[in-house]
Protein backbone atom coordinates (compact mmCIF):
# COMPACT_ATOMS: atom_id res chain seq x y z
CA UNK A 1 45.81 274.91 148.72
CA UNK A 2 48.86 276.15 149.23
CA UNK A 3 50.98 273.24 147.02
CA UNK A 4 48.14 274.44 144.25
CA UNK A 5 49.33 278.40 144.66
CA UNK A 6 53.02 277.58 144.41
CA UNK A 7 52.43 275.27 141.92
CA UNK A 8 50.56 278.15 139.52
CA UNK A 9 53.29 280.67 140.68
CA UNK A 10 55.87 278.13 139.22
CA UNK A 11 53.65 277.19 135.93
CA UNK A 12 53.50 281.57 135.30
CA UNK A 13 57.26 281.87 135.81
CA UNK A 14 57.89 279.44 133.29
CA UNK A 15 55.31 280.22 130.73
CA UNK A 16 55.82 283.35 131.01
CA UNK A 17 59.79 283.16 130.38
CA UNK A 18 60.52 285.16 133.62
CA UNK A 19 64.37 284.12 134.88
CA UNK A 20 65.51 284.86 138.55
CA UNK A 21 66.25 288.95 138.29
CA UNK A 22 63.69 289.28 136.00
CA UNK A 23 60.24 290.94 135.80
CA UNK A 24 57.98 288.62 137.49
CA UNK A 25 55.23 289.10 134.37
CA UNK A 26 56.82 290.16 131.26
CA UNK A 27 55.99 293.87 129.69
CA UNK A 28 52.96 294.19 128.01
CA UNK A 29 51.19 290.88 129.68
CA UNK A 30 48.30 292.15 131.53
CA UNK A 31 48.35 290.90 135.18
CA UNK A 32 45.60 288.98 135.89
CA UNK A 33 44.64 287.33 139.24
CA UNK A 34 45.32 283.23 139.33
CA UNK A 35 42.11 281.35 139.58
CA UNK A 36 41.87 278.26 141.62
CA UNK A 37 42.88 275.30 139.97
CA UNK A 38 41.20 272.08 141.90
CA UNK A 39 43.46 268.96 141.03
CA UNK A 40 42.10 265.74 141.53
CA UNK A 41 43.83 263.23 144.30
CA UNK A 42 45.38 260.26 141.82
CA UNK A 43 43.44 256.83 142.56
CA UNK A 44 45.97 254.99 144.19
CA UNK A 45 47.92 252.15 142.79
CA UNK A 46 47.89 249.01 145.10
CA UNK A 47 50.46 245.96 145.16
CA UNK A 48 48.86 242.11 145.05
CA UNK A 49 49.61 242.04 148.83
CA UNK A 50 47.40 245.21 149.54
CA UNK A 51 44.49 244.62 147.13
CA UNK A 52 44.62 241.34 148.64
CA UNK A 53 44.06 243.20 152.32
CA UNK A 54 41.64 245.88 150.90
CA UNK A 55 39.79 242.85 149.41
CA UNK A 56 39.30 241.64 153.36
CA UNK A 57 37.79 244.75 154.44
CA UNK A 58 35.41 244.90 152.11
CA UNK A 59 34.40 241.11 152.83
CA UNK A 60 34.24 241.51 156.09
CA UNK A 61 31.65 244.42 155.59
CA UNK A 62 29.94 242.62 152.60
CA UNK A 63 29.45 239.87 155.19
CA UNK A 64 28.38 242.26 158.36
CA UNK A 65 25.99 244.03 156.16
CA UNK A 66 24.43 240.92 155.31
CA UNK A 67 23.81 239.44 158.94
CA UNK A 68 23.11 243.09 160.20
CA UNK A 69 20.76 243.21 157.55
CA UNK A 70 18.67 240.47 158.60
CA UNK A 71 19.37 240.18 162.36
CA UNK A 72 16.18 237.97 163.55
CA UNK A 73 17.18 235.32 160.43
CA UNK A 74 20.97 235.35 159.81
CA UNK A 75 23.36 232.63 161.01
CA UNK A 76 25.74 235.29 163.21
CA UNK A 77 28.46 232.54 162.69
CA UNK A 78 29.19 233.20 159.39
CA UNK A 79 31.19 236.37 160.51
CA UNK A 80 33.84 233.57 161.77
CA UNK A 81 35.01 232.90 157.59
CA UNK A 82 36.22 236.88 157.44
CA UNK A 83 37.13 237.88 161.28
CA UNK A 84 38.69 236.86 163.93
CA UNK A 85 37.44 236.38 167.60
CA UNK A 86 38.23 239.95 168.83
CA UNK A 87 36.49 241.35 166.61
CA UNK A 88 33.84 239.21 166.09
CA UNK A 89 32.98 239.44 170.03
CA UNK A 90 32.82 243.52 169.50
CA UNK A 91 30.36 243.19 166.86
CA UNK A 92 27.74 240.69 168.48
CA UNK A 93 27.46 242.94 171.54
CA UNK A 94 26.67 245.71 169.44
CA UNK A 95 23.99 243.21 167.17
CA UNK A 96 22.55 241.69 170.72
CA UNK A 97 21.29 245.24 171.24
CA UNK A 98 20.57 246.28 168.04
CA UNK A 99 18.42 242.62 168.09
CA UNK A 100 16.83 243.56 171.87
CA UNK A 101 15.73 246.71 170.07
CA UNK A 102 14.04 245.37 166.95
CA UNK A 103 16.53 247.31 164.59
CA UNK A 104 18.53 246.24 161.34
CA UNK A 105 20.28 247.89 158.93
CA UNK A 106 18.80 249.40 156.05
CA UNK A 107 21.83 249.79 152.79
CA UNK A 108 24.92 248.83 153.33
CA UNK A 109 27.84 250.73 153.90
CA UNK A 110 30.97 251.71 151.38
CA UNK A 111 34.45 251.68 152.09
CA UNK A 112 37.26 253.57 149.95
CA UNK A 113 40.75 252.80 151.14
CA UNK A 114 43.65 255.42 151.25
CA UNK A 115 46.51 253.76 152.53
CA UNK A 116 47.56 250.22 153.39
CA UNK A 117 50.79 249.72 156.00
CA UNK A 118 52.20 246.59 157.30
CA UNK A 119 52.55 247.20 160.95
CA UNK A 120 53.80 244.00 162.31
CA UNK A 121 54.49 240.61 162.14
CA UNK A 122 54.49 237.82 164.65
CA UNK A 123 53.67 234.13 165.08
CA UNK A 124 49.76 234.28 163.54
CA UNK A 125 51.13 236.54 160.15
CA UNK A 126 51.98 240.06 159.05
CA UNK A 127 49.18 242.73 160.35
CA UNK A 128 48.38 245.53 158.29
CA UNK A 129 46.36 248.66 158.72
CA UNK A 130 44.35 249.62 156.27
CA UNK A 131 42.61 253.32 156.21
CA UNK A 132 40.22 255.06 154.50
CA UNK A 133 36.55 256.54 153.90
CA UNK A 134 33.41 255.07 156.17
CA UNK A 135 30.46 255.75 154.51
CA UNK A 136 26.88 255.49 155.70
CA UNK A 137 25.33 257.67 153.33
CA UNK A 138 23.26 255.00 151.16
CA UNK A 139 22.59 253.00 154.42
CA UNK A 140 20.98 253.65 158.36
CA UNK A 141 19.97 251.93 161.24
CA UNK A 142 16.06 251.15 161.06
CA UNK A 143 13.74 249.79 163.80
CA UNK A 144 11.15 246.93 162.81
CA UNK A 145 8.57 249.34 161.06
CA UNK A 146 11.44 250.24 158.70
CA UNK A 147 11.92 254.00 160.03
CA UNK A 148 14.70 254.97 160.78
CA UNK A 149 16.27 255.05 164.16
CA UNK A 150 17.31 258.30 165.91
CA UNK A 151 18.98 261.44 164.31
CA UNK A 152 21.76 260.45 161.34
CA UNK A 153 24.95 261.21 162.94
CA UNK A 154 28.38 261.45 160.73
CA UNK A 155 27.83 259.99 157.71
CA UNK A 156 31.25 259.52 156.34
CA UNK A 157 33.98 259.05 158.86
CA UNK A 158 37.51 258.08 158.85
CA UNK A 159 37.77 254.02 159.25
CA UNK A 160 40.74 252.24 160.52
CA UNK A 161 41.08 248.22 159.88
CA UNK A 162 43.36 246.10 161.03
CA UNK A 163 44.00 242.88 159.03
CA UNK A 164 45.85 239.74 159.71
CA UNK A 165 47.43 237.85 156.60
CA UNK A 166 47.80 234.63 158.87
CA UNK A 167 50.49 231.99 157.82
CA UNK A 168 48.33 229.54 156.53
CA UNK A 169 47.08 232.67 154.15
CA UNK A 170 43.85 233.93 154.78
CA UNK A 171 42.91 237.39 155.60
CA UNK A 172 41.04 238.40 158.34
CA UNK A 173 39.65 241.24 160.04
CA UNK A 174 41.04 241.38 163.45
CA UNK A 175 40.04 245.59 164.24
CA UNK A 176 37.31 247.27 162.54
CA UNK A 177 36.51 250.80 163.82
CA UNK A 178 35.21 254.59 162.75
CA UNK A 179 36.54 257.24 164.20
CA UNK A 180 34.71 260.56 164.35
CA UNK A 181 35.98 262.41 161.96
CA UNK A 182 34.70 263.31 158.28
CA UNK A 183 36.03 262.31 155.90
């Protein structure tokens, strides 16, 4: 808000051919108040190496939207082609329960990155964190009749991936978490 208003304040000094001294709104211009001006964010621009990470995360929840859909049915496995152990051992504790309960997912959840950072590098390949918009809102948690289960919580929150680019060059999830905040 406030990069809009001294944005605008610039824009009607220079429009309106005011120079430092000068009367802020030249004679005979009526003074009108500034109306808000909402500027979209640009749609970021990602390298080969990034889209390449993004592209994990949204495998990795293409694939755990798929299994979580069908819970009873799905081979659980098949998380192994787009994760890593670590996280892979996070998310069948949290399907064991969801299984014990009767639930599955209903939807599927979106995810719109922000940013993309390398963070580190070590023996397995360069780690990045990727960050950006969690969205449940065309997807809950149902029980076995199909309604859904408890109270919808946050529906969009702030989700923070980790991904490994290992040396022999896939990408995997290795850290896949929400954190409660909207966003």
């Amino acid at each position: 808000m406030k990069k809009i208003w001294i944005c605008a304040m610039v824009a009607l000094l220079v429009l309106g051919g005011c120079t430092p001294g000068g009367d802020p709104v030249p004679s005979g211009t009526p003074s009108e108040p500034l109306a808000e001006t909402v500027v979209p964010s640009p749609t970021p621009t990602w390298t080969g190496e990034q889209q390449a990470v993004i592209d994990a995360v949204h495998r990795f929840y293409d694939e755990w939207s798929r299994i979580t859909q069908n819970l009873d049915t799905a081979d659980w496995n098949d998380l192994h082609q787009v994760a890593d152990d670590t996280a892979i051992s996070n998310t069948f504790a949290v399907w064991a329960d969801w299984l014990s309960r009767g639930w599955h997912l209903s939807g599927s959840p979106e995810i719109t990155p922000t940013s993309v950072m390398e963070s580190m590098s070590d023996h397995r390949g360069k780690q990045y964190v990727v960050r950006g918009c969690f969205s449940m809102e065309r997807s809950t948690l149902v029980d076995s009749s199909g309604q859904p289960v408890g109270e919808r919580g946050m529906e969009r929150s702030v989700g923070v991936y980790r991904v490994l680019h290992r040396t022999n060059g896939a990408y995997v999830v290795i850290e896949a978490g929400e954190r409660a905040e909207s966003c």
